[in-house]
PDB file of N, CA and C in Angstrom:
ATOM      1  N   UNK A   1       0.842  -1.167   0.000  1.00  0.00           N
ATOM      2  CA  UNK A   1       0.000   0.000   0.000  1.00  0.00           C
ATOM      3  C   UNK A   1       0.894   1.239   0.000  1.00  0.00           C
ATOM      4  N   UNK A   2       0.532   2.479  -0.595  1.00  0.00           N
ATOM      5  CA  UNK A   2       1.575   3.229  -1.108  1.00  0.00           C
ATOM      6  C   UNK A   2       1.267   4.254   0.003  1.00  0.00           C
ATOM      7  N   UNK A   3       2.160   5.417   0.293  1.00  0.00           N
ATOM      8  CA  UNK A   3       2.173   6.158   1.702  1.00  0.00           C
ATOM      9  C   UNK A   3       0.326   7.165   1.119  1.00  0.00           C
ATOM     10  N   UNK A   4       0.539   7.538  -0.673  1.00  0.00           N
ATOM     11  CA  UNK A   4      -0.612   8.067  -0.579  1.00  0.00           C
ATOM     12  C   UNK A   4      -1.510   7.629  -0.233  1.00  0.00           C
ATOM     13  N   UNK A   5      -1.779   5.899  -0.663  1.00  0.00           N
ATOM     14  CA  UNK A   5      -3.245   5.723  -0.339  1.00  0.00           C
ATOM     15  C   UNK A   5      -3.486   5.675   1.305  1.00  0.00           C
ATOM     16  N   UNK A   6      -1.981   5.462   2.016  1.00  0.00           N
ATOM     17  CA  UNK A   6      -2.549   4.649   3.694  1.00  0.00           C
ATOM     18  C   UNK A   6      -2.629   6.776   4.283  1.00  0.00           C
ATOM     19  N   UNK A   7      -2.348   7.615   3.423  1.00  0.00           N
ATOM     20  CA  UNK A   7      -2.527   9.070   3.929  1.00  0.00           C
ATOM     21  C   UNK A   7      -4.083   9.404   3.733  1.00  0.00           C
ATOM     22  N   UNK A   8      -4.623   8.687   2.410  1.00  0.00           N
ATOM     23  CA  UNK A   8      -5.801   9.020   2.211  1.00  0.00           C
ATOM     24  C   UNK A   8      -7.197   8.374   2.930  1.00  0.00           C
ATOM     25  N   UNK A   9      -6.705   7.112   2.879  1.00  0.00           N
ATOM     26  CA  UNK A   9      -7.410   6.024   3.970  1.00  0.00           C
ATOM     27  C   UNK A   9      -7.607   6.914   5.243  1.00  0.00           C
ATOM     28  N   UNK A  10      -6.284   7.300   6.293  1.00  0.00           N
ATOM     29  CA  UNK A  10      -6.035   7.840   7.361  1.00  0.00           C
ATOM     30  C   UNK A  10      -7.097   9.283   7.316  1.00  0.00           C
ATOM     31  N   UNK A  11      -6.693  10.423   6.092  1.00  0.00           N
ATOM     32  CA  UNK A  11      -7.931  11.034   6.178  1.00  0.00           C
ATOM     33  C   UNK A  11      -9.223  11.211   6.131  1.00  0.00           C
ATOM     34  N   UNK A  12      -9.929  10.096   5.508  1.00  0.00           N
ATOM     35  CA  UNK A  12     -11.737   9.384   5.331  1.00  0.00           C
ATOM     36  C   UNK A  12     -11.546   8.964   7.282  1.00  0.00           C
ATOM     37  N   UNK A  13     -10.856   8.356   7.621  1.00  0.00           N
ATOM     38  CA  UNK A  13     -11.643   7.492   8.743  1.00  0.00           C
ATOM     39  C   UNK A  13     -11.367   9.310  10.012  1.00  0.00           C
ATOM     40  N   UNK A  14     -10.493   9.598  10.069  1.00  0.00           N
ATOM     41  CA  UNK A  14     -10.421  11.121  10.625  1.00  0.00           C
ATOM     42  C   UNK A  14     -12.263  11.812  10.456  1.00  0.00           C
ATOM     43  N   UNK A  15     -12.571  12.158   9.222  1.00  0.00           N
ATOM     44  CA  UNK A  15     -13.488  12.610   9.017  1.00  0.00           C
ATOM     45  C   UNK A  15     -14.572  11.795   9.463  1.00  0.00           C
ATOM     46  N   UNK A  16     -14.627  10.772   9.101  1.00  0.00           N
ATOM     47  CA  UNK A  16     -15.358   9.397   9.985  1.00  0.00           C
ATOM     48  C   UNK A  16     -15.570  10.042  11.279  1.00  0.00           C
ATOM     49  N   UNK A  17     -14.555   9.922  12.188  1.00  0.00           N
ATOM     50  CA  UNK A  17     -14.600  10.435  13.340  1.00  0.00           C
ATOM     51  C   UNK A  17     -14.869  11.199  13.919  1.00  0.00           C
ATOM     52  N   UNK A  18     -14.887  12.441  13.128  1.00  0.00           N
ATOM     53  CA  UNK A  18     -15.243  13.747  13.567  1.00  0.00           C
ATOM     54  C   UNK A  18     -16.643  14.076  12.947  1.00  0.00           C
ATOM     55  N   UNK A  19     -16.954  12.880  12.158  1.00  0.00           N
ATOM     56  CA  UNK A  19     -18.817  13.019  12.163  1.00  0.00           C
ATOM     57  C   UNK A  19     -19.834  12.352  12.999  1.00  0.00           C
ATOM     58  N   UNK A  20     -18.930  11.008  13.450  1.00  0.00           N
ATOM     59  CA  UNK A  20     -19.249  10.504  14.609  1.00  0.00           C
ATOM     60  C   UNK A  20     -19.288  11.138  15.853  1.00  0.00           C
ATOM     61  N   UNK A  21     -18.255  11.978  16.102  1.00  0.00           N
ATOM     62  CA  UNK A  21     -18.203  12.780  17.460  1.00  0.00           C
ATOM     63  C   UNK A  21     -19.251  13.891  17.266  1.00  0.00           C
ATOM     64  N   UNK A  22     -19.701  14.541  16.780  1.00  0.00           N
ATOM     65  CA  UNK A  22     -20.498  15.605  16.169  1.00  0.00           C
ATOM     66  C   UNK A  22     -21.613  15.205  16.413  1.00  0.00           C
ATOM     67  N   UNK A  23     -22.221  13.988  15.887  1.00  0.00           N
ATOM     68  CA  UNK A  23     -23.517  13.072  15.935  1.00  0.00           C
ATOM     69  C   UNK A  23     -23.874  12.456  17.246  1.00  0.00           C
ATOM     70  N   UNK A  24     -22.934  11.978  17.906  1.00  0.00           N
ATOM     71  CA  UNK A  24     -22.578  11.676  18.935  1.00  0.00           C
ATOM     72  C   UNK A  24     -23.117  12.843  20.138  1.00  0.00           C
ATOM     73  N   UNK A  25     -22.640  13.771  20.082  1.00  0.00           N
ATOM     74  CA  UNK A  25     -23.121  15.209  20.644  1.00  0.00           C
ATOM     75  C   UNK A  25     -24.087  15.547  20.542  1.00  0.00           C
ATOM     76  N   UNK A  26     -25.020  15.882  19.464  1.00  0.00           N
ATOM     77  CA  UNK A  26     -26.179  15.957  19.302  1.00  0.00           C
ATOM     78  C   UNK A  26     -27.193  15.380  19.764  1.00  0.00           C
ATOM     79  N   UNK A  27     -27.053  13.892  19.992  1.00  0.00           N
ATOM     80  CA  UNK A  27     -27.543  13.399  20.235  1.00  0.00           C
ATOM     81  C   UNK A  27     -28.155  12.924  21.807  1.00  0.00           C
ATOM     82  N   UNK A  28     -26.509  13.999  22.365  1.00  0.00           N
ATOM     83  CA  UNK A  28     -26.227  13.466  23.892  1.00  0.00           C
ATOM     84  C   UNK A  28     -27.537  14.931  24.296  1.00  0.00           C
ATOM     85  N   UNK A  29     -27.233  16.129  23.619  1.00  0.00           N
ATOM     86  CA  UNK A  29     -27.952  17.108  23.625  1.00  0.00           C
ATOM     87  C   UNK A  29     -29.724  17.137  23.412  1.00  0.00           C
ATOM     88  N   UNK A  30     -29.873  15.806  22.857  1.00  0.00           N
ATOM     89  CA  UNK A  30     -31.377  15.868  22.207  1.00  0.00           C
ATOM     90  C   UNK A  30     -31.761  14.786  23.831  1.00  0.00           C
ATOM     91  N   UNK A  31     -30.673  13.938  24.228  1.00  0.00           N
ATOM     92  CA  UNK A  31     -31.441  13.127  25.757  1.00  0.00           C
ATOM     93  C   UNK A  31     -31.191  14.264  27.089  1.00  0.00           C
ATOM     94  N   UNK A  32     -30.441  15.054  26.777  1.00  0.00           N
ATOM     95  CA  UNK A  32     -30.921  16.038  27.773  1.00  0.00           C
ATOM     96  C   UNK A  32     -31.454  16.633  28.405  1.00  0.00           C
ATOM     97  N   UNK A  33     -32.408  17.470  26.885  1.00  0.00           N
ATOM     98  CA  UNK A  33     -33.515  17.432  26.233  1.00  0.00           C
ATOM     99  C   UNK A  33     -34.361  17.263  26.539  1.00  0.00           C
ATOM    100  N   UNK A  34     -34.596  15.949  26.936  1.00  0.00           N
ATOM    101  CA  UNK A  34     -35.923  15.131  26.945  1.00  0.00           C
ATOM    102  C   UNK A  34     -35.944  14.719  28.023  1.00  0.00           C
ATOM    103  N   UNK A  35     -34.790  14.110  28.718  1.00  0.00           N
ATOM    104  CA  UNK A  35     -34.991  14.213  30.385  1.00  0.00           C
ATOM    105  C   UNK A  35     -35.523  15.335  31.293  1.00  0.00           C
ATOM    106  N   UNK A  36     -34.986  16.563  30.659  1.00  0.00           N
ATOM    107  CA  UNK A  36     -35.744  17.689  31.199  1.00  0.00           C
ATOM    108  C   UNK A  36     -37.305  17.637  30.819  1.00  0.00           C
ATOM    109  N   UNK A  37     -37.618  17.453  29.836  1.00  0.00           N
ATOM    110  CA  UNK A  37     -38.992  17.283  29.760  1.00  0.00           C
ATOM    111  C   UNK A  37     -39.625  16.547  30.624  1.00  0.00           C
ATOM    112  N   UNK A  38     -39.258  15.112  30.515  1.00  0.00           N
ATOM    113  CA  UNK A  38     -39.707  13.846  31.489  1.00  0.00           C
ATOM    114  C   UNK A  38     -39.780  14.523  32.909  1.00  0.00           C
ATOM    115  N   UNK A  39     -38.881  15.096  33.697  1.00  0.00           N
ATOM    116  CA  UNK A  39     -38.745  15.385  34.665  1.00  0.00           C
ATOM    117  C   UNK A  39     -39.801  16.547  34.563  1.00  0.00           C
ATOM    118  N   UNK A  40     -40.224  17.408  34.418  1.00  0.00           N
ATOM    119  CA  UNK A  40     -40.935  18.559  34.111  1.00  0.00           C
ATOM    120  C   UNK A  40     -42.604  17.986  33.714  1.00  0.00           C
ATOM    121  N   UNK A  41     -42.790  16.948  33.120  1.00  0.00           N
ATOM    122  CA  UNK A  41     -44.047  15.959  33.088  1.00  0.00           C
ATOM    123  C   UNK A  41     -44.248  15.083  34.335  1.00  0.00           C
ATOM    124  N   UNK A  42     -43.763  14.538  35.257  1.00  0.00           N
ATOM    125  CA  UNK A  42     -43.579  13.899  36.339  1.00  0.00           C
ATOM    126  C   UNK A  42     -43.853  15.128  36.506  1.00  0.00           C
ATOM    127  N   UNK A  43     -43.195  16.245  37.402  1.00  0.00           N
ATOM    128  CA  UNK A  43     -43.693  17.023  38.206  1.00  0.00           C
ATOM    129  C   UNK A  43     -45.089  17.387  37.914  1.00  0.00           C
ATOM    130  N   UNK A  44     -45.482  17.823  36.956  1.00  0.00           N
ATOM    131  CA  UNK A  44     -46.941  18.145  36.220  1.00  0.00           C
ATOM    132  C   UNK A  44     -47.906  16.809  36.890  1.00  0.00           C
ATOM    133  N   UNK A  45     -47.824  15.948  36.377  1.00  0.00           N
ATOM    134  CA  UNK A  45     -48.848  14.547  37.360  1.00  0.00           C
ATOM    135  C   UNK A  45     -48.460  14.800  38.423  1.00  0.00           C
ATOM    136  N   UNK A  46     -48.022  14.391  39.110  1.00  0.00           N
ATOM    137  CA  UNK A  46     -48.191  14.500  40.269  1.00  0.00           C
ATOM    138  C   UNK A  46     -48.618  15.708  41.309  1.00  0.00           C
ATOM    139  N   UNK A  47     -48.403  16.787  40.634  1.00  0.00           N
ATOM    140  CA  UNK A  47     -49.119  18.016  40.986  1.00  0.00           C
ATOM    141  C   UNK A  47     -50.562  17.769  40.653  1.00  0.00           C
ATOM    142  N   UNK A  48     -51.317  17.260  39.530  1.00  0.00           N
ATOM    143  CA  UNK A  48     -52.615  16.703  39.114  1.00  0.00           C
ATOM    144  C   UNK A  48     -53.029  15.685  40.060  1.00  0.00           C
ATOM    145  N   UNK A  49     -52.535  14.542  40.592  1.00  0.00           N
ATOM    146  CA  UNK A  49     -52.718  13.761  41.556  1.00  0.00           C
ATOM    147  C   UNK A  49     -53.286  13.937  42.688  1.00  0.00           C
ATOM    148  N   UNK A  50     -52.304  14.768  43.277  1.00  0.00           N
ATOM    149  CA  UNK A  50     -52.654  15.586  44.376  1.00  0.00           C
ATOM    150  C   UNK A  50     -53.967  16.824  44.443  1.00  0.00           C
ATOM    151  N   UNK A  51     -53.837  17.365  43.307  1.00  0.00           N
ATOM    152  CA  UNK A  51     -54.717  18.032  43.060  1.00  0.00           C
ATOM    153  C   UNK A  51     -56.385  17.373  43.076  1.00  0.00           C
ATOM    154  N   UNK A  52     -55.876  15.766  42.115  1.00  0.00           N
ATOM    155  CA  UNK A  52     -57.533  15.279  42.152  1.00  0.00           C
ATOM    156  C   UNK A  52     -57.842  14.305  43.665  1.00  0.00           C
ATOM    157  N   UNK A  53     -56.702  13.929  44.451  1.00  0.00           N
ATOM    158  CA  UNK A  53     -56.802  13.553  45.603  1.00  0.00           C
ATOM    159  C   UNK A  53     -57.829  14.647  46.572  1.00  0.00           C
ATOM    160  N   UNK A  54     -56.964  16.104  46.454  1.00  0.00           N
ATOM    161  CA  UNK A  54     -58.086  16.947  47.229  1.00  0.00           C
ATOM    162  C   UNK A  54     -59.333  17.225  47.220  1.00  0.00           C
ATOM    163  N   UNK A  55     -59.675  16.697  45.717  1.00  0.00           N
ATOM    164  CA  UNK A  55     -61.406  16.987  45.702  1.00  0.00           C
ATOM    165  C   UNK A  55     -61.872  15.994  46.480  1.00  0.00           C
ATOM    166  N   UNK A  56     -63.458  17.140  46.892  1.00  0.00           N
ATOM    167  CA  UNK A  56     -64.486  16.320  47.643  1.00  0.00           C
ATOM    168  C   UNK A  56     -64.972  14.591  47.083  1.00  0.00           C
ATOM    169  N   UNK A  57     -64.990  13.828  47.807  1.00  0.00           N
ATOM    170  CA  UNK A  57     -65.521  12.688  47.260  1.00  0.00           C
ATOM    171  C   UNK A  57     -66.936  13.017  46.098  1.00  0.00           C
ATOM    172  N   UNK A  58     -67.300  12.054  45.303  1.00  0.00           N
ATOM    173  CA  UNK A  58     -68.761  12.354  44.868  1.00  0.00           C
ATOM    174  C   UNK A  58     -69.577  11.581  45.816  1.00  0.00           C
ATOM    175  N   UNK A  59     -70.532  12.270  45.803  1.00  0.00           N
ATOM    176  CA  UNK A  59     -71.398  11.778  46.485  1.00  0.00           C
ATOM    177  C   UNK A  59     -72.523  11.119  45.899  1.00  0.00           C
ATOM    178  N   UNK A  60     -73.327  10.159  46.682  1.00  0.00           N
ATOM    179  CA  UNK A  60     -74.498   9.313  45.705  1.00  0.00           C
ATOM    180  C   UNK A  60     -75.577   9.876  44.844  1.00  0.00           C
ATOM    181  N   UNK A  61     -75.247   9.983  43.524  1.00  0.00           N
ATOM    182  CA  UNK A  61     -76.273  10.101  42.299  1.00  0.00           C
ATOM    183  C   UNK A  61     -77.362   9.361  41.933  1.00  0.00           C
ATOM    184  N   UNK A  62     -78.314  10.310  41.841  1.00  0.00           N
ATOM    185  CA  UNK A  62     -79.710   9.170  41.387  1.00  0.00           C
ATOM    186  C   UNK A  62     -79.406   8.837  40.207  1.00  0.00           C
ATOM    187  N   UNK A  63     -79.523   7.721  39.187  1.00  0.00           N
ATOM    188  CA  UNK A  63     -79.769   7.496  37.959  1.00  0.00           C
ATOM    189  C   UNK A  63     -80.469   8.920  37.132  1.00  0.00           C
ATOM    190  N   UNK A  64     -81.492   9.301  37.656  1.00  0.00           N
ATOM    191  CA  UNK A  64     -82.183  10.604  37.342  1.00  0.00           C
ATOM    192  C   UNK A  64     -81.789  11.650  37.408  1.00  0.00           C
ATOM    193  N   UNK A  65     -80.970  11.944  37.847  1.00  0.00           N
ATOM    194  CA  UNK A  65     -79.698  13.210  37.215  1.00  0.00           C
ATOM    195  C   UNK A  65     -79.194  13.077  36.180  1.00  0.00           C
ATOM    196  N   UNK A  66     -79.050  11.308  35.831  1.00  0.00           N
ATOM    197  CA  UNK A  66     -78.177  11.436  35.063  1.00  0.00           C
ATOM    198  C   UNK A  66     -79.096  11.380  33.343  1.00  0.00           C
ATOM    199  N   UNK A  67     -80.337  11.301  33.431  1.00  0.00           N
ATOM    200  CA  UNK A  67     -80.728  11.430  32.369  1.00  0.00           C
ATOM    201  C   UNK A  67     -81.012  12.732  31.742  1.00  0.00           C
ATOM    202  N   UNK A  68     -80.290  12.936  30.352  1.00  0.00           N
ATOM    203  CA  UNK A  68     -80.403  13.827  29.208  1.00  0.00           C
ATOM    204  C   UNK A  68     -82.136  14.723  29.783  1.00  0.00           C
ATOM    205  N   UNK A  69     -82.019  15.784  29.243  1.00  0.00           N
ATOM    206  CA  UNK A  69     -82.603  16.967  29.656  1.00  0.00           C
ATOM    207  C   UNK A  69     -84.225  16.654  28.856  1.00  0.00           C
ATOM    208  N   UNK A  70     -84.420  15.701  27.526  1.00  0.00           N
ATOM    209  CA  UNK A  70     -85.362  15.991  26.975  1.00  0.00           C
ATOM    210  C   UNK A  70     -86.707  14.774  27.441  1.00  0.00           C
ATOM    211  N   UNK A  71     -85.722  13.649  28.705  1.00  0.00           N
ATOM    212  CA  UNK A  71     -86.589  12.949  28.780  1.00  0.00           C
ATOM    213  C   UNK A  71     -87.576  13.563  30.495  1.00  0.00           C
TER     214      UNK A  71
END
């Protein structure tokens, strides 16, 4: 193998690398991301939880409440 081709080889896998590391990053940036979200949705339920924990119980409904207005 001649010094050009093992120079040219050597520069493709370089670039290789430095698109991998790049992609690599992005990617670490996009689960960041989204953990912050997750974490930020968890807080949201459970603020709802609590929230529907505090309401009053219902209390016993006749069937006849529950019928539509025209009968």
């Amino acid at each position: 193998m001649s010094a050009a081709a093992t120079e040219q080889r050597l520069t493709e896998l370089e670039i290789k690398a430095s698109f991998s590391e790049d992609l690599l990053d992005r990617l670490n940036d996009v689960i960041v991301r989204q953990q912050h979200q997750i974490d930020e949705l968890s807080r949201t339920v459970a603020a709802l939880r609590q929230q529907i924990e505090q309401l009053p119980a219902p209390g016993f409904r006749s069937l006849r409440d529950e019928l539509p207005p025209h009968f």
